[in-house]
Protein backbone atom coordinates (compact mmCIF):
# COMPACT_ATOMS: atom_id res chain seq x y z
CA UNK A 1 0.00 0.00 0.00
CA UNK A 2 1.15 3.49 -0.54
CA UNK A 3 0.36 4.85 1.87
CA UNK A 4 2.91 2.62 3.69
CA UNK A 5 5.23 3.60 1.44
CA UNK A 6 5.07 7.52 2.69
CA UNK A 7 5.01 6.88 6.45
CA UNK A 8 8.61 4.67 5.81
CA UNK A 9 9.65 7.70 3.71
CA UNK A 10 9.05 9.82 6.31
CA UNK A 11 10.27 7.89 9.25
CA UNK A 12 13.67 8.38 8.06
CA UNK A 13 13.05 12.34 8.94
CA UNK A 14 11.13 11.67 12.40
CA UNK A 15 8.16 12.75 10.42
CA UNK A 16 5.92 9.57 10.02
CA UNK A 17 3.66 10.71 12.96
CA UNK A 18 2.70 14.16 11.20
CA UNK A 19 0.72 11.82 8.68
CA UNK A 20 -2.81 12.50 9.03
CA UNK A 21 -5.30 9.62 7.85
CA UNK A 22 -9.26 10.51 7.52
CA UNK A 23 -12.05 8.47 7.62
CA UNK A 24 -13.48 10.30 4.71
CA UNK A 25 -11.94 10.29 1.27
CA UNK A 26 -9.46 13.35 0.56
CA UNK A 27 -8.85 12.37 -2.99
CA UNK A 28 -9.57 15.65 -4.87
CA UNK A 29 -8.86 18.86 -3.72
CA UNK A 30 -12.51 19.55 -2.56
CA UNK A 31 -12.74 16.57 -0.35
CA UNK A 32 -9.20 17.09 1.43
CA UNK A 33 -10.49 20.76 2.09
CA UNK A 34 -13.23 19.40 3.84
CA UNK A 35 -11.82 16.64 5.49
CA UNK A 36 -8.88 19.39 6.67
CA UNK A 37 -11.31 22.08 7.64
CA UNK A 38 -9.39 24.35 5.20
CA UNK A 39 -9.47 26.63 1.90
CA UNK A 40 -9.06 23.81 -1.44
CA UNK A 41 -6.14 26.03 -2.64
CA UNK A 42 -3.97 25.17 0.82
CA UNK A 43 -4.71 21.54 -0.47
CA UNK A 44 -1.40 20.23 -2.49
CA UNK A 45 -2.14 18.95 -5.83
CA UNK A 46 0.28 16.75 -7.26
CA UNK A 47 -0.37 16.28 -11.24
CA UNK A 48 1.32 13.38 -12.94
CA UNK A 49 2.20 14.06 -16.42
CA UNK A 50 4.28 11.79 -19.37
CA UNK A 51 6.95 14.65 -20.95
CA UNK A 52 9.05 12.69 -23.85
CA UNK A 53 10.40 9.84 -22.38
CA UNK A 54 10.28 10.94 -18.62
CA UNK A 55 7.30 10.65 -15.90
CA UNK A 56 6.87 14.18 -14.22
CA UNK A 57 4.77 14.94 -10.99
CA UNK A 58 4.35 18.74 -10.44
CA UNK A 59 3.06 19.47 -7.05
CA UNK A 60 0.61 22.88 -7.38
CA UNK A 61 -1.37 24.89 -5.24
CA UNK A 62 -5.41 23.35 -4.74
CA UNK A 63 -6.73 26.77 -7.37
CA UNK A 64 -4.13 26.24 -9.75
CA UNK A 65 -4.83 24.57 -13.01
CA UNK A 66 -1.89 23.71 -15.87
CA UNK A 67 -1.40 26.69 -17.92
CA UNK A 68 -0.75 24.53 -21.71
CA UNK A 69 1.81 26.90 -23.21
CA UNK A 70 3.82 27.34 -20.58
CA UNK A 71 3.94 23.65 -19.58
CA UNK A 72 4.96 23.30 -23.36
CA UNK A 73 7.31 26.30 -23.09
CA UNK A 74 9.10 24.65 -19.94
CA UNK A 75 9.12 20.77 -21.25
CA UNK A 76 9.08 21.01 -24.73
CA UNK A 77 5.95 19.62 -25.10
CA UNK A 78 2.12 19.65 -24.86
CA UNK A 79 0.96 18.74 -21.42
CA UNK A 80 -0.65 14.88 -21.06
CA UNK A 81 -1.56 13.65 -17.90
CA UNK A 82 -0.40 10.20 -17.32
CA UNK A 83 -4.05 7.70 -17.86
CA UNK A 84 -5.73 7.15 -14.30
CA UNK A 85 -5.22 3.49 -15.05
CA UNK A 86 -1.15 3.60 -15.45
CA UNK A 87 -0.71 6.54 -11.98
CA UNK A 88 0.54 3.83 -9.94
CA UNK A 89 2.59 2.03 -11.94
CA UNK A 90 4.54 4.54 -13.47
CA UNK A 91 4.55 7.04 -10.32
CA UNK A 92 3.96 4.69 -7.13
CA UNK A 93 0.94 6.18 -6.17
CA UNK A 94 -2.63 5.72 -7.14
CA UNK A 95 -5.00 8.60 -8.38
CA UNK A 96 -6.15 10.57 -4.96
CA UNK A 97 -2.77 9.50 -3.43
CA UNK A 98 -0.67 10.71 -5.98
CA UNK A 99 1.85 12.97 -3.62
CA UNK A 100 5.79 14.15 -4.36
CA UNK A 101 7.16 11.66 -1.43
CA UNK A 102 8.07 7.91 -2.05
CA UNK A 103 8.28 8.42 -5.35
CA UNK A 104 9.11 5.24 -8.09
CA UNK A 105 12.77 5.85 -8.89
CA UNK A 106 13.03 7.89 -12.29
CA UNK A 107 10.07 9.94 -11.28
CA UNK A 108 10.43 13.62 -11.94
CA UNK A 109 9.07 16.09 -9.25
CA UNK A 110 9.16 19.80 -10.10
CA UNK A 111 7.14 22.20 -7.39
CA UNK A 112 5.03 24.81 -8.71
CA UNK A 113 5.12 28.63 -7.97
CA UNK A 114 1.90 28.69 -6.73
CA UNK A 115 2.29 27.15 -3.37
CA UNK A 116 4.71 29.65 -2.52
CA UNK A 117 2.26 31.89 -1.49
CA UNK A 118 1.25 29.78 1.67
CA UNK A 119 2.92 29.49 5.11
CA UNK A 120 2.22 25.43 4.72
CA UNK A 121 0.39 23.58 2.56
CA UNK A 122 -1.52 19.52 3.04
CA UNK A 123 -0.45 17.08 -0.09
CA UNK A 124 -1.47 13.35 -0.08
CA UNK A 125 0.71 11.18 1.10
CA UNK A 126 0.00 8.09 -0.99
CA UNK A 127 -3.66 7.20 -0.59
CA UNK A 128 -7.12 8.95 -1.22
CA UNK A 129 -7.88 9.44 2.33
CA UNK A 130 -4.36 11.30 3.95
CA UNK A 131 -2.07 14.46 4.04
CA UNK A 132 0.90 16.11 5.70
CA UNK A 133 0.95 20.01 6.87
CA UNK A 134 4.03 21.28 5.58
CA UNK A 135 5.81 24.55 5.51
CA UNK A 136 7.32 25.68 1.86
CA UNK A 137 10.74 24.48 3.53
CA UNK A 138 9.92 21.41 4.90
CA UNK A 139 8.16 20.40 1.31
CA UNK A 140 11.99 21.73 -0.59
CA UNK A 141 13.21 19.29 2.42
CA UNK A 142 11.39 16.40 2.10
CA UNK A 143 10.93 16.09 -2.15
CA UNK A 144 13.81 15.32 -3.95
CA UNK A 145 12.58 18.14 -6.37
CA UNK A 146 14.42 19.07 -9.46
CA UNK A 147 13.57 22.79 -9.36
CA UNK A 148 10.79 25.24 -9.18
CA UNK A 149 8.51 26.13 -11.82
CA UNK A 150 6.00 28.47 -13.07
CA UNK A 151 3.36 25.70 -15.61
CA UNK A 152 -0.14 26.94 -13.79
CA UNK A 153 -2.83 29.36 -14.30
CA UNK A 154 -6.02 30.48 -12.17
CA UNK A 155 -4.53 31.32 -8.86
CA UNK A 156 -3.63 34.88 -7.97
CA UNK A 157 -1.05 36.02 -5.84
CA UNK A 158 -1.72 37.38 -2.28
């Protein structure tokens, strides 16, 4: 399970107890607000995305949505989201759970601008009913990210 997966990512870092499971689902971005008591854009969206030959995740603010030419302006190509049916395989998480920790090896993460604006934020962490608070640090800390990244559209800064 993936789940599993994050919490013996995160053990490593003394972390695994800031895991927070729900007994609702937290799968999209509307749900986790809910089950977090919090605004959707807090919510950390991780997209999964094939770019050539590589598998990317970008982790982006709950309001943000993939702006197409400047995905294709950063990676060289149009943006397509990796099928629901392959998620897991290719990125070790399933839709809902998809998150930038515990990644399959290979697995691209880039972190979007538009989290920036937040003091923390709540990704998954590996299955559709679970997040972790982090600060903008602590998420540069804990991703092995490549680099930051400016792909989305729809969310203003504050």
């Amino acid at each position: 399970m993936s789940i599993a997966r994050v919490r013996e990512y995160f053990k490593q870092f003394g972390m695994e107890d800031k895991i927070i499971e729900f007994d609702v689902s937290s799968a999209t971005v509307d749900l986790a607000a809910v089950a977090l008591n919090c605004e959707g854009k807090r919510i950390g969206k991780t997209m999964s995305f094939l770019a050539h030959e590589d598998v990317i995740v970008i982790l982006t603010a709950g309001d943000a949505k993939i702006d197409n030419s400047k995905y294709k302006k950063f990676f060289g190509t149009k943006a397509k989201m990796i099928p629901y049916e392959e998620a897991e395989a290719l990125t070790g998480h399933a839709p809902g759970g998809v998150c930038p920790f515990a990644v399959n090896e290979g697995v691209k993460i880039y972190l979007d601008v538009s989290i920036k604006r937040f003091e923390t934020i709540f990704p998954a962490c590996g299955s559709s009913n679970s997040a972790i608070e982090l600060t903008i640090p602590e998420i540069e800390k804990y991703t092995d990210y490549i680099e930051w990244i400016d792909v989305c559209k729809g969310w203003e800064e504050e």
